[in-house]
Protein backbone atom coordinates (compact mmCIF):
# COMPACT_ATOMS: atom_id res chain seq x y z
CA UNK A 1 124.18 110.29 -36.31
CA UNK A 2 122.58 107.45 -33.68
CA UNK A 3 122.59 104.06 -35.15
CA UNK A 4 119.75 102.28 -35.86
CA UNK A 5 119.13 98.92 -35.46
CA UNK A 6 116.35 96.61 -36.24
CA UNK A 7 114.55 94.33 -34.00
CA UNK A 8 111.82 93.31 -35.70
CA UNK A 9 108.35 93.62 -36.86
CA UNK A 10 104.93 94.11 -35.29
CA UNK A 11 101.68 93.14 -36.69
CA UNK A 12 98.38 94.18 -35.82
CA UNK A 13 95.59 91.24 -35.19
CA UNK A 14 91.98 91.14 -34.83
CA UNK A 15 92.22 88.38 -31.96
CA UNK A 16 95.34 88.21 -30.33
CA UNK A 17 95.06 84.60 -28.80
CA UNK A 18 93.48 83.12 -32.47
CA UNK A 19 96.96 85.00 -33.98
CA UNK A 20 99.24 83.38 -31.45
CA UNK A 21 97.99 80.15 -31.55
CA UNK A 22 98.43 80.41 -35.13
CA UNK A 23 102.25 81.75 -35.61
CA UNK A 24 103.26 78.66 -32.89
CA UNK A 25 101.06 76.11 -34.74
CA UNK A 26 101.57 76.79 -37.92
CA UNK A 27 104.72 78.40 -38.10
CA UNK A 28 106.62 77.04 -34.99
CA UNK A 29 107.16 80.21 -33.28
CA UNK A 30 108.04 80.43 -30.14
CA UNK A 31 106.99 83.33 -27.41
CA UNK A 32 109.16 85.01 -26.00
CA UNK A 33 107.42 87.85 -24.03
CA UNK A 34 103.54 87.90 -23.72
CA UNK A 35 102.11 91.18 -22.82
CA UNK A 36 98.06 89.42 -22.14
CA UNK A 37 95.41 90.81 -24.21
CA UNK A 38 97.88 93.04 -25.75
CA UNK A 39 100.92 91.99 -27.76
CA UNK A 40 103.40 88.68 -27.76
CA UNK A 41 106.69 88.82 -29.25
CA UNK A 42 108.23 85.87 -30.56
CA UNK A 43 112.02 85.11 -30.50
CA UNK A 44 111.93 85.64 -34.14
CA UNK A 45 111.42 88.98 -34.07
CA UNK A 46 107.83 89.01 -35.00
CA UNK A 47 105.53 90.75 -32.66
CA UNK A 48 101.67 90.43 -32.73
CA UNK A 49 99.65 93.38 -30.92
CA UNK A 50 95.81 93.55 -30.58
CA UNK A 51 94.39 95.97 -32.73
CA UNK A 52 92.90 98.20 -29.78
CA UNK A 53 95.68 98.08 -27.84
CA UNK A 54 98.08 99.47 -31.04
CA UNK A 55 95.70 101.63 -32.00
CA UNK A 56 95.48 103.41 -27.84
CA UNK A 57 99.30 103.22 -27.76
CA UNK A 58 99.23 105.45 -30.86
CA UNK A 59 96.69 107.55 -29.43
CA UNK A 60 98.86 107.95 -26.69
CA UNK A 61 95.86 106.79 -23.94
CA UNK A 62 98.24 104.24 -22.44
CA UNK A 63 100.75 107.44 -21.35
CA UNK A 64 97.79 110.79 -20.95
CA UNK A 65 99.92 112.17 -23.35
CA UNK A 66 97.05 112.22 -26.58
CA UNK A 67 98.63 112.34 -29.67
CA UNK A 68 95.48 113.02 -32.15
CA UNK A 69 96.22 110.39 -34.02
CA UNK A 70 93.43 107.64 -35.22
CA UNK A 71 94.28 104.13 -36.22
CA UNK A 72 92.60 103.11 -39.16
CA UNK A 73 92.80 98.99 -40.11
CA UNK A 74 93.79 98.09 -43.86
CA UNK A 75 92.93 94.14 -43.97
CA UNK A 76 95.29 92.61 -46.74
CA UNK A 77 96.99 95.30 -48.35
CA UNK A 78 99.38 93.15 -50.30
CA UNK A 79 102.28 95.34 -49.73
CA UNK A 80 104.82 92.96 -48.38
CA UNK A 81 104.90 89.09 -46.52
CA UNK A 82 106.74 87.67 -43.32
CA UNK A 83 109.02 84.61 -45.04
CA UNK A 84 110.06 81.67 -43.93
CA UNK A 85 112.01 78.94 -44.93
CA UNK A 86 111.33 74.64 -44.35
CA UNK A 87 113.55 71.80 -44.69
CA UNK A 88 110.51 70.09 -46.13
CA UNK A 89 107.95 71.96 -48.29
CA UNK A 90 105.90 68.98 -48.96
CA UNK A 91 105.45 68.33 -45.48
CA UNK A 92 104.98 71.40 -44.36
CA UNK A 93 102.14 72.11 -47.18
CA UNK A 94 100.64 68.79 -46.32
CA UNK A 95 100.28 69.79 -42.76
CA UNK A 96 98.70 73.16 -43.41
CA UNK A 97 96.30 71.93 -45.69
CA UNK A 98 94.78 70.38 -42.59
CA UNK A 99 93.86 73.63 -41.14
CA UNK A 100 91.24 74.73 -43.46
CA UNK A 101 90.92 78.02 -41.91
CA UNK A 102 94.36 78.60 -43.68
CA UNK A 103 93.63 80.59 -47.40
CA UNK A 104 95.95 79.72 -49.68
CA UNK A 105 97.08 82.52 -52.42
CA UNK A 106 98.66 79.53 -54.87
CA UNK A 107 100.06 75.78 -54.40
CA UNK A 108 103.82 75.44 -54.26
CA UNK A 109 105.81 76.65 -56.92
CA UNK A 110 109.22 76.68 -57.91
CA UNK A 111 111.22 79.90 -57.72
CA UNK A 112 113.72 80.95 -60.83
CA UNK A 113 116.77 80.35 -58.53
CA UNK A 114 114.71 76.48 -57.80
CA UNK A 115 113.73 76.41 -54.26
CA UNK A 116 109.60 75.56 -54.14
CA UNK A 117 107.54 78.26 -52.29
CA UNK A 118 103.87 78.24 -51.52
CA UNK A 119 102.39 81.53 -49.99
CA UNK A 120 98.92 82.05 -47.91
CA UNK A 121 97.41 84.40 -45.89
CA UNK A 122 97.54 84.45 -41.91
CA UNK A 123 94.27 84.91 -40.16
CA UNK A 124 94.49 88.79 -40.23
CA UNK A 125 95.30 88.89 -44.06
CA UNK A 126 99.30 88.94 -43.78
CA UNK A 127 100.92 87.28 -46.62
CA UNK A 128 103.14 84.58 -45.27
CA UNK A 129 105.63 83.05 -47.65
CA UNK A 130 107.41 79.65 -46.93
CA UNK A 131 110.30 78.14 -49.19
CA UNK A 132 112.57 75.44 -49.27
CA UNK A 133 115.92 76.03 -47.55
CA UNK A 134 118.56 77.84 -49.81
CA UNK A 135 121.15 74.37 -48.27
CA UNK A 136 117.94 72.10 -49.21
CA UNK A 137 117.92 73.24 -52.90
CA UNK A 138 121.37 72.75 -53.23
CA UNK A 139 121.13 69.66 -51.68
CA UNK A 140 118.53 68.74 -53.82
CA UNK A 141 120.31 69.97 -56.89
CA UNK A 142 123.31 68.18 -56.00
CA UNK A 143 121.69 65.02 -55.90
CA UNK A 144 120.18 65.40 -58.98
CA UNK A 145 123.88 65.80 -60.54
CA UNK A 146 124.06 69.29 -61.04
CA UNK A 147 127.62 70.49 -60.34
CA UNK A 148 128.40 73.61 -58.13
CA UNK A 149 129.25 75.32 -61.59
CA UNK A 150 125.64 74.78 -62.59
CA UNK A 151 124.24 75.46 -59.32
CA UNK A 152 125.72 79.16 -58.68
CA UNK A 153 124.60 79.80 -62.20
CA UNK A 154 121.01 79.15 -61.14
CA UNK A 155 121.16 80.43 -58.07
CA UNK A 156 122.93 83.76 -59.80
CA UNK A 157 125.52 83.78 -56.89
CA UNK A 158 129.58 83.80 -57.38
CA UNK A 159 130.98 79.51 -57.44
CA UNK A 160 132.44 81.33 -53.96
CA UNK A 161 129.36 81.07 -52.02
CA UNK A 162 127.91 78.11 -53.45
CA UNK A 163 130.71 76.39 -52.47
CA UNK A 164 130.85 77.40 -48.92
CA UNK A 165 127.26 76.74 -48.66
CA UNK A 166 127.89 73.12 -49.98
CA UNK A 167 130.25 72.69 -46.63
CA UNK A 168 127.03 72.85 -44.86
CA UNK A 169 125.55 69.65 -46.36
């Protein structure tokens, strides 16, 4: 059998350059191929592509070779989010709450394995999620005198890895 390997994930936008413009504000991503008016991809992984130009590529109207098929939007479907992870949460929330096109879907919160999270939506209804650093909580956790015992407990991870990730800090 072939193997497969991933290389990321496209999402379809409403307006391309408004989508862009948000993913390297917001979310300091950086472009790494920019297709104009159609799709950018972002070193990430993430790729954005226009709506019309997703939905002719799946017609097959880019290639003569018409497929049948009809692309049919589904704005905020809830069915998964794009996370990332921030040194500083607080920070990062407090400079997001500047945009006020930005639609948050709750404040921070702290996760059961303790790393604070807030999630919102993008502009095209994609749930982004962005959390402290796994090394920041056990930074943070260190400094607050938990020992690396206590710390793989809440994390639910063998003393193993929490001790390799403590090299880090």
């Amino acid at each position: 059998m072939a193997k497969v390997s991933y290389q990321g994930i496209l999402l379809t936008v409403v307006d391309l350059e408004c989508a862009q413009a948000f993913y390297e504000e917001v979310l300091g991503q950086v472009p790494e191929f920019v297709y104009e008016g159609q799709m950018v991809s972002f070193e990430s992984g993430i790729s954005l592509a226009s709506e019309n130009a997703y939905a002719r590529w799946l017609a097959g109207e880019d290639t003569g070779l018409l497929t049948g098929v009809t692309f049919k939007v589904k704005r905020r479907p809830n069915t998964f989010q794009l996370y990332f992870e921030v040194d500083a949460l607080d920070e990062f929330v407090k400079k997001i709450r500047e945009n006020k096109s930005i639609e948050f879907i709750h404040e921070p919160i702290e996760s059961a394995y303790g790393a604070w999270t807030v999630r919102f939506y993008d502009n095209d209804g994609h749930i982004i999620e962005v959390a402290e650093s796994i090394l920041m909580v056990a930074k943070r956790f260190l400094n607050e005198g938990m020992t690396i015992e206590q710390i793989a407990e809440r994390f639910g991870d063998p003393i193993e890895v929490v001790e390799q990730l403590i090299t880090q800090i």
